[in-house]
PDB file of N, CA and C in Angstrom:
ATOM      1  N   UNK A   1      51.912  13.479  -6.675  1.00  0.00           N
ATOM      2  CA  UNK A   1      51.958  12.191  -5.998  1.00  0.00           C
ATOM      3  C   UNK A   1      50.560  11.575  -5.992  1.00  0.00           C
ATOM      4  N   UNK A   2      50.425  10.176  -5.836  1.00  0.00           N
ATOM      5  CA  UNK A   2      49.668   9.497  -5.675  1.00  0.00           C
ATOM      6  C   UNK A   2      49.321   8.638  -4.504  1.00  0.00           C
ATOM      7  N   UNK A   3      48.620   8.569  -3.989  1.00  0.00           N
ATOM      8  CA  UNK A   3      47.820   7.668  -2.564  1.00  0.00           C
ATOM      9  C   UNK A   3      46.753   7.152  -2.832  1.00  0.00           C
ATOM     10  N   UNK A   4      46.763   6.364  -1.928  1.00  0.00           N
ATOM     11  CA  UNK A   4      45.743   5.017  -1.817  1.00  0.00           C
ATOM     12  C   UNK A   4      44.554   5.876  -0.759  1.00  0.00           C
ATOM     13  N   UNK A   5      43.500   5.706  -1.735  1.00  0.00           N
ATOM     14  CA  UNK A   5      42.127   6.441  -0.415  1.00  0.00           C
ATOM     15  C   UNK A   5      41.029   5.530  -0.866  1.00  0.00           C
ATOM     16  N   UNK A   6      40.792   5.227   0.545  1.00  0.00           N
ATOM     17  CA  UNK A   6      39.334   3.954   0.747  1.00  0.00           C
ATOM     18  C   UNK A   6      37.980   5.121   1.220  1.00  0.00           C
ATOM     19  N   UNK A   7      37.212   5.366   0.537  1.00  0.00           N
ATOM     20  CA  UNK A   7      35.636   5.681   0.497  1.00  0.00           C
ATOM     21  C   UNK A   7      34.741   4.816   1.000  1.00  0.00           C
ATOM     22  N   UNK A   8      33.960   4.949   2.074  1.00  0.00           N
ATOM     23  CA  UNK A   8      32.925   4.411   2.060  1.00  0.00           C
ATOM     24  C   UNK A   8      31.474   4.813   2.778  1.00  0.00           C
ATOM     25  N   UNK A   9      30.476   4.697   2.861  1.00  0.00           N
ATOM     26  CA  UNK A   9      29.584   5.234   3.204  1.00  0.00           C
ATOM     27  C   UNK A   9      29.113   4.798   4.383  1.00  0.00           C
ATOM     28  N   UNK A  10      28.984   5.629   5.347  1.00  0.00           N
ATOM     29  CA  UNK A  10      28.431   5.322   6.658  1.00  0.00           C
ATOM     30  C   UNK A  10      26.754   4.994   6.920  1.00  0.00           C
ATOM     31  N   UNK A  11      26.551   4.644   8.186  1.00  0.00           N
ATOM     32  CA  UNK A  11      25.137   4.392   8.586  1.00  0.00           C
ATOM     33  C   UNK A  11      24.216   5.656   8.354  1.00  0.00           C
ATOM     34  N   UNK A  12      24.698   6.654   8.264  1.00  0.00           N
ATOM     35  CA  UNK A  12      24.245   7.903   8.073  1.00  0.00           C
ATOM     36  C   UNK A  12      24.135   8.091   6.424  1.00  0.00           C
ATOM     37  N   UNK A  13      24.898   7.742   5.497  1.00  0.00           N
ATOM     38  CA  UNK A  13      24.565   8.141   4.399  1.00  0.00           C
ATOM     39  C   UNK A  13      25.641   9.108   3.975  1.00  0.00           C
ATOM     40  N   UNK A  14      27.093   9.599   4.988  1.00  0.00           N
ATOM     41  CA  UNK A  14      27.897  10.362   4.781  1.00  0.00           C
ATOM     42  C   UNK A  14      28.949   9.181   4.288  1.00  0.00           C
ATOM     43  N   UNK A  15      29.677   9.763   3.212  1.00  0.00           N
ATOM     44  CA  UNK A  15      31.154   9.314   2.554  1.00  0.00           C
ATOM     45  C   UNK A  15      32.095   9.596   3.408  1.00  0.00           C
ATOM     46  N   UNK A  16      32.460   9.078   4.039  1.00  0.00           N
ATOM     47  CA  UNK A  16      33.973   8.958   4.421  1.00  0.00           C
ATOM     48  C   UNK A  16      34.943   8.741   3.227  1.00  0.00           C
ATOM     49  N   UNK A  17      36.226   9.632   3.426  1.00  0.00           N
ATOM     50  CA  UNK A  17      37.416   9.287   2.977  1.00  0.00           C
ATOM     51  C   UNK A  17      38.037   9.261   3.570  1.00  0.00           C
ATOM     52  N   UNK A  18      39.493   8.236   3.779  1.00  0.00           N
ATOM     53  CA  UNK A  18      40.325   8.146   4.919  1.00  0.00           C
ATOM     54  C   UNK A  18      41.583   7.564   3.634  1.00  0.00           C
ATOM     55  N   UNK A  19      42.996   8.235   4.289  1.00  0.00           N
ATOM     56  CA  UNK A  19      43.943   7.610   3.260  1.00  0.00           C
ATOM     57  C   UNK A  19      44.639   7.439   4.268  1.00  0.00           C
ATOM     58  N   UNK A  20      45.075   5.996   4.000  1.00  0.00           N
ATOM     59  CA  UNK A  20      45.803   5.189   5.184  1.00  0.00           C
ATOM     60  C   UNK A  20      48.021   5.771   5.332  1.00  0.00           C
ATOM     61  N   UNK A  21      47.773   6.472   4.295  1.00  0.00           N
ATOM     62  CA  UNK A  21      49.232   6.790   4.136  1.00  0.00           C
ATOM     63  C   UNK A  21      49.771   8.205   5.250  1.00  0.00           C
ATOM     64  N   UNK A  22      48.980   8.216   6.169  1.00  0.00           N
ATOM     65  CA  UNK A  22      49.073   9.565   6.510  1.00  0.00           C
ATOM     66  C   UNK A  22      48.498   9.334   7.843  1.00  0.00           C
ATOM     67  N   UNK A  23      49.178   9.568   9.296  1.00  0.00           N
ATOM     68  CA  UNK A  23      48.157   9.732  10.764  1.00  0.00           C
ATOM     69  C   UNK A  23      46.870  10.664  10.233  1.00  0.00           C
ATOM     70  N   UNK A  24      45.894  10.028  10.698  1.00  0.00           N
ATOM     71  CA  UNK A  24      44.430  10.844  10.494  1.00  0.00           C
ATOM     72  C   UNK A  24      44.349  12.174   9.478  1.00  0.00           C
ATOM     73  N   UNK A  25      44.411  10.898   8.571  1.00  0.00           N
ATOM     74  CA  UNK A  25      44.126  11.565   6.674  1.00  0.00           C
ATOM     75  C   UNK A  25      42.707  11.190   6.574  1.00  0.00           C
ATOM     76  N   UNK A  26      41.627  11.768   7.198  1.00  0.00           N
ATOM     77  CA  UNK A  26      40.614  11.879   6.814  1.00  0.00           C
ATOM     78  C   UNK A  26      39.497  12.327   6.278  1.00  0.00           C
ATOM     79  N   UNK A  27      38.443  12.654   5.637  1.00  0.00           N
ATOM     80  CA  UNK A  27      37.368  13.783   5.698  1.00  0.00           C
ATOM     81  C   UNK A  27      36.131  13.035   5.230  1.00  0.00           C
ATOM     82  N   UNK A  28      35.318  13.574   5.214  1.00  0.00           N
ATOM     83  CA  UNK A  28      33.547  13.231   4.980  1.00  0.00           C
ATOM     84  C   UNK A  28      32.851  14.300   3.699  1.00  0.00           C
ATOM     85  N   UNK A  29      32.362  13.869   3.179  1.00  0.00           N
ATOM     86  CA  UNK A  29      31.204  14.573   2.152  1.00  0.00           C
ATOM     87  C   UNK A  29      29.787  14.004   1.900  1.00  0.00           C
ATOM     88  N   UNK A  30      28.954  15.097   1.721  1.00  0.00           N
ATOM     89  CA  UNK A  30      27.554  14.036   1.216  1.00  0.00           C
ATOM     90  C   UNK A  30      27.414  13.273   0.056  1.00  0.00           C
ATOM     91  N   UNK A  31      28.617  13.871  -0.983  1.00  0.00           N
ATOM     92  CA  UNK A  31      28.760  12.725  -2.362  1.00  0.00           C
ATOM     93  C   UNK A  31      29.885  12.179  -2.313  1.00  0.00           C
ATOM     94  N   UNK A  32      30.256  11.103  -3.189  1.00  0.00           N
ATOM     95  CA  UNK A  32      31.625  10.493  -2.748  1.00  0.00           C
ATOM     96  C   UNK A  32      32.227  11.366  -3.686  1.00  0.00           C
ATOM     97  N   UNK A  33      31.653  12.360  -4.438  1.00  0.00           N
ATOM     98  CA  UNK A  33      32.832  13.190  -5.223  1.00  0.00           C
ATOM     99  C   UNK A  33      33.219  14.699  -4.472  1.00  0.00           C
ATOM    100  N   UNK A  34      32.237  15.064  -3.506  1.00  0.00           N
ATOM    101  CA  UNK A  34      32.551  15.893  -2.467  1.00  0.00           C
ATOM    102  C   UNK A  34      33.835  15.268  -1.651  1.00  0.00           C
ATOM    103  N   UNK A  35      33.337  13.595  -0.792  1.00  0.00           N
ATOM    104  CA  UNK A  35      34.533  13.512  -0.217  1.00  0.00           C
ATOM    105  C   UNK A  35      36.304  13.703  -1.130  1.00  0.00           C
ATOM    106  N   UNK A  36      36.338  12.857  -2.163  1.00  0.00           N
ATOM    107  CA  UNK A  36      37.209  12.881  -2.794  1.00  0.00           C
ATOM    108  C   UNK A  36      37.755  14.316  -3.200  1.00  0.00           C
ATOM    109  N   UNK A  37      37.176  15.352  -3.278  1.00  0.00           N
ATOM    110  CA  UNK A  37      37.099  16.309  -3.472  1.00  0.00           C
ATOM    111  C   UNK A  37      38.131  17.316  -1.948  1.00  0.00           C
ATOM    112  N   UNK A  38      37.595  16.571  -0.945  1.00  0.00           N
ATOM    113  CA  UNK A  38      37.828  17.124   0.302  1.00  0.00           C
ATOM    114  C   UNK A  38      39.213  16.371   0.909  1.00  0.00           C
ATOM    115  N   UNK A  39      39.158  15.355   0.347  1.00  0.00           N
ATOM    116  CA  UNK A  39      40.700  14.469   0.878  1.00  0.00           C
ATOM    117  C   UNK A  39      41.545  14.882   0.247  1.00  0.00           C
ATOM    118  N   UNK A  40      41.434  15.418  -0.830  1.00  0.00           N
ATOM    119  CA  UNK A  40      42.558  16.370  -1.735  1.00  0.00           C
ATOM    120  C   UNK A  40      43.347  17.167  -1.345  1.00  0.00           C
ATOM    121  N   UNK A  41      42.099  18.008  -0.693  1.00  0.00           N
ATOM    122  CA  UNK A  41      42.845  19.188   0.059  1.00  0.00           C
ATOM    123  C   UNK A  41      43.598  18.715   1.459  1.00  0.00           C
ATOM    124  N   UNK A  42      42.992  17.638   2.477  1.00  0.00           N
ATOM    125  CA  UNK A  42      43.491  17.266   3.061  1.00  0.00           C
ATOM    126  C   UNK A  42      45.367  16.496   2.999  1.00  0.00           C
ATOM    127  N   UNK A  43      45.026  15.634   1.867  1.00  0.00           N
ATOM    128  CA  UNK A  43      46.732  15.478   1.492  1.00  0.00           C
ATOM    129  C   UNK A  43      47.388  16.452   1.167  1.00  0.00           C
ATOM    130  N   UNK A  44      47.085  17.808   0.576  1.00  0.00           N
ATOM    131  CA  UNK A  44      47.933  18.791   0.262  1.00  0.00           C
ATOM    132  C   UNK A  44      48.620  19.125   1.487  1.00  0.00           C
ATOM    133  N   UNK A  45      47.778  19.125   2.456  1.00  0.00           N
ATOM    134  CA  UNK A  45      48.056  19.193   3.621  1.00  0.00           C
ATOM    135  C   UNK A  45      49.140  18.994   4.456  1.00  0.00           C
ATOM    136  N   UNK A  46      48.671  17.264   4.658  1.00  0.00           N
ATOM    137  CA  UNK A  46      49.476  16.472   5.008  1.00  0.00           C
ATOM    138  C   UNK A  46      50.956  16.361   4.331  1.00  0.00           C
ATOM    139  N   UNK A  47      51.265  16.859   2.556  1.00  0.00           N
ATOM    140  CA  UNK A  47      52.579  16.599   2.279  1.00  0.00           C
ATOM    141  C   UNK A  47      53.212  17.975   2.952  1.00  0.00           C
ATOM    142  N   UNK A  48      52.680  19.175   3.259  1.00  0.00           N
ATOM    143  CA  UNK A  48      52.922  20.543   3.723  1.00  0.00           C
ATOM    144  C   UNK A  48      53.725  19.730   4.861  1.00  0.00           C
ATOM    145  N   UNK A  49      52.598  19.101   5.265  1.00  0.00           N
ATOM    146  CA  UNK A  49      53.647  19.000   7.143  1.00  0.00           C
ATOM    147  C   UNK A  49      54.476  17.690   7.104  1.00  0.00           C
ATOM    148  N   UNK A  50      54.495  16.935   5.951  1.00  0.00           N
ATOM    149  CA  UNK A  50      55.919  15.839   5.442  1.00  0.00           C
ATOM    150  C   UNK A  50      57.171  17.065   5.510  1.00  0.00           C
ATOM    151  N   UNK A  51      56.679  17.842   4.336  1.00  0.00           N
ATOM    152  CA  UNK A  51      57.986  18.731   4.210  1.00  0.00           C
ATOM    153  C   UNK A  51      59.074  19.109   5.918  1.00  0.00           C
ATOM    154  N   UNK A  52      57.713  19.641   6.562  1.00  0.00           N
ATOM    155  CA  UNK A  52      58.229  20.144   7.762  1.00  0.00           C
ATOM    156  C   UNK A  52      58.952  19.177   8.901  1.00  0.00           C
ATOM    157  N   UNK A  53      58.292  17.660   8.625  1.00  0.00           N
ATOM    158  CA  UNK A  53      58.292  16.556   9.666  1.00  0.00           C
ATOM    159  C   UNK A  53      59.452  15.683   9.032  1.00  0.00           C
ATOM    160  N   UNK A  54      59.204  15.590   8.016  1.00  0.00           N
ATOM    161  CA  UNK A  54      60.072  14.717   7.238  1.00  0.00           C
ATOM    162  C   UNK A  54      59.355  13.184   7.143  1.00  0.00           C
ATOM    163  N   UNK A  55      60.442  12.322   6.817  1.00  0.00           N
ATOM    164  CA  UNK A  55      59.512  10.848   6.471  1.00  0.00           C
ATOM    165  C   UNK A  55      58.788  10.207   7.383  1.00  0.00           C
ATOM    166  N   UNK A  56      59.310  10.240   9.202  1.00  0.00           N
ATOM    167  CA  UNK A  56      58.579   9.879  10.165  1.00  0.00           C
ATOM    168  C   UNK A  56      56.958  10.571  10.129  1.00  0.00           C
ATOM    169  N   UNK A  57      56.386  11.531   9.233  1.00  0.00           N
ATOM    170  CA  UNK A  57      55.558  11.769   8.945  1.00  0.00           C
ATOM    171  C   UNK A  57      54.609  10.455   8.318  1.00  0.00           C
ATOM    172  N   UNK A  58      55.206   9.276   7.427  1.00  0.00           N
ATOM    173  CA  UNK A  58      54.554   8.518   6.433  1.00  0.00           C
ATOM    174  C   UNK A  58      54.382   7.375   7.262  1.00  0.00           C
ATOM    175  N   UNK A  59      52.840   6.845   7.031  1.00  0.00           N
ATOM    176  CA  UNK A  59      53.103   5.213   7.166  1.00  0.00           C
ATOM    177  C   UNK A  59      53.041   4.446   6.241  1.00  0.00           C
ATOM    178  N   UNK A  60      54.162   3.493   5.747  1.00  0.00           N
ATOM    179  CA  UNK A  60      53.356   2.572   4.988  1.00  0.00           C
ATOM    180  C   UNK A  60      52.566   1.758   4.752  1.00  0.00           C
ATOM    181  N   UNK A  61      51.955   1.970   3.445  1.00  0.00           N
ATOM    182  CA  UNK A  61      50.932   1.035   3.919  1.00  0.00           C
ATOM    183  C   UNK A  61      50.996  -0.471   3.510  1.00  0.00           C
ATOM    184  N   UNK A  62      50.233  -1.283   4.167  1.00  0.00           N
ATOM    185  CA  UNK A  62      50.643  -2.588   3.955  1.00  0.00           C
ATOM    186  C   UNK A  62      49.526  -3.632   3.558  1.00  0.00           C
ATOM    187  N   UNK A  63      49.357  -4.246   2.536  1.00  0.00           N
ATOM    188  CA  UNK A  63      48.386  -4.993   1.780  1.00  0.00           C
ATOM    189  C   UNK A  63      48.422  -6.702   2.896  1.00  0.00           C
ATOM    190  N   UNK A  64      47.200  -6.609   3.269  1.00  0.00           N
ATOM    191  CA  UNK A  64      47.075  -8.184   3.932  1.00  0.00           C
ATOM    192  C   UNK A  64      45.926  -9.143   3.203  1.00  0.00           C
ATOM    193  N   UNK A  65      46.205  -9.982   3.052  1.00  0.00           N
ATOM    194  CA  UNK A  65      45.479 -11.138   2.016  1.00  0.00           C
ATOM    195  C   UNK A  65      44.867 -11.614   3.028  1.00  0.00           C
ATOM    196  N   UNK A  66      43.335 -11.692   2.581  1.00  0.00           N
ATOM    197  CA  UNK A  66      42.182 -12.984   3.249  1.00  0.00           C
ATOM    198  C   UNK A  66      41.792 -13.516   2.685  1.00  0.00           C
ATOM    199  N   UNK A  67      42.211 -15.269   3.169  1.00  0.00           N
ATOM    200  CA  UNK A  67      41.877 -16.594   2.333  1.00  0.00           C
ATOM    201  C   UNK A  67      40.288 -16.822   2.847  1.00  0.00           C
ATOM    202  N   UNK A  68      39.981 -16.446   3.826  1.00  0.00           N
ATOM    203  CA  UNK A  68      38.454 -17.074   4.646  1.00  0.00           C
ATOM    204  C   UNK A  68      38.138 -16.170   5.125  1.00  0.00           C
ATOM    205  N   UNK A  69      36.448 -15.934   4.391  1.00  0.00           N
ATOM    206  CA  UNK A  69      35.884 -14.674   5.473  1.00  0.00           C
ATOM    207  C   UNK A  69      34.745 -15.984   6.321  1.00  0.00           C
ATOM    208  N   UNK A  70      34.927 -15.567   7.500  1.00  0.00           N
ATOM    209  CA  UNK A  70      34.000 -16.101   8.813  1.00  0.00           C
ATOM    210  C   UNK A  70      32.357 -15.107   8.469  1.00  0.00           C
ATOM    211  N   UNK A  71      31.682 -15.654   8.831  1.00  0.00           N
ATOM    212  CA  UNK A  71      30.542 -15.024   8.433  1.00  0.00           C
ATOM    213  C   UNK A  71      29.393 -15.769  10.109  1.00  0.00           C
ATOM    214  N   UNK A  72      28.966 -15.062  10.418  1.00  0.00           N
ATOM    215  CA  UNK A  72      28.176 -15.294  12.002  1.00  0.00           C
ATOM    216  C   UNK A  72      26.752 -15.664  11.582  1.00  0.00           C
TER     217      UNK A  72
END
């Protein structure tokens, strides 16, 4: 299977990975190929306890369009 995972780097300099398809599908690495590396194992995870939970396990995820970014 395939999921959607957003990377990004914190004030600290740590990678976050977080995959929105999943309650708190997250993990951190010092490279973004560590994190990616580490969310892997985390979804293996997470489909382990789909099996057990079933679909109320999933959220979908949902794409929202922005016409105007506000800028301060």
């Amino acid at each position: 299977m395939e999921y959607p995972v957003i990377v990004f780097k914190d004030e600290d300099g740590v990678f976050i990975a977080r995959c929105p398809v999943f309650k708190g599908a997250h993990t951190y690495g010092m490279s973004e190929e560590e994190a990616l590396q580490n969310i892997k194992e985390v979804l293996q995870m997470c489909e382990e306890e789909m099996k057990k939970e079933g679909p109320e396990a999933v959220i979908d995820p949902h794409f929202v369009e922005i016409t105007q970014v506000l800028l301060a």
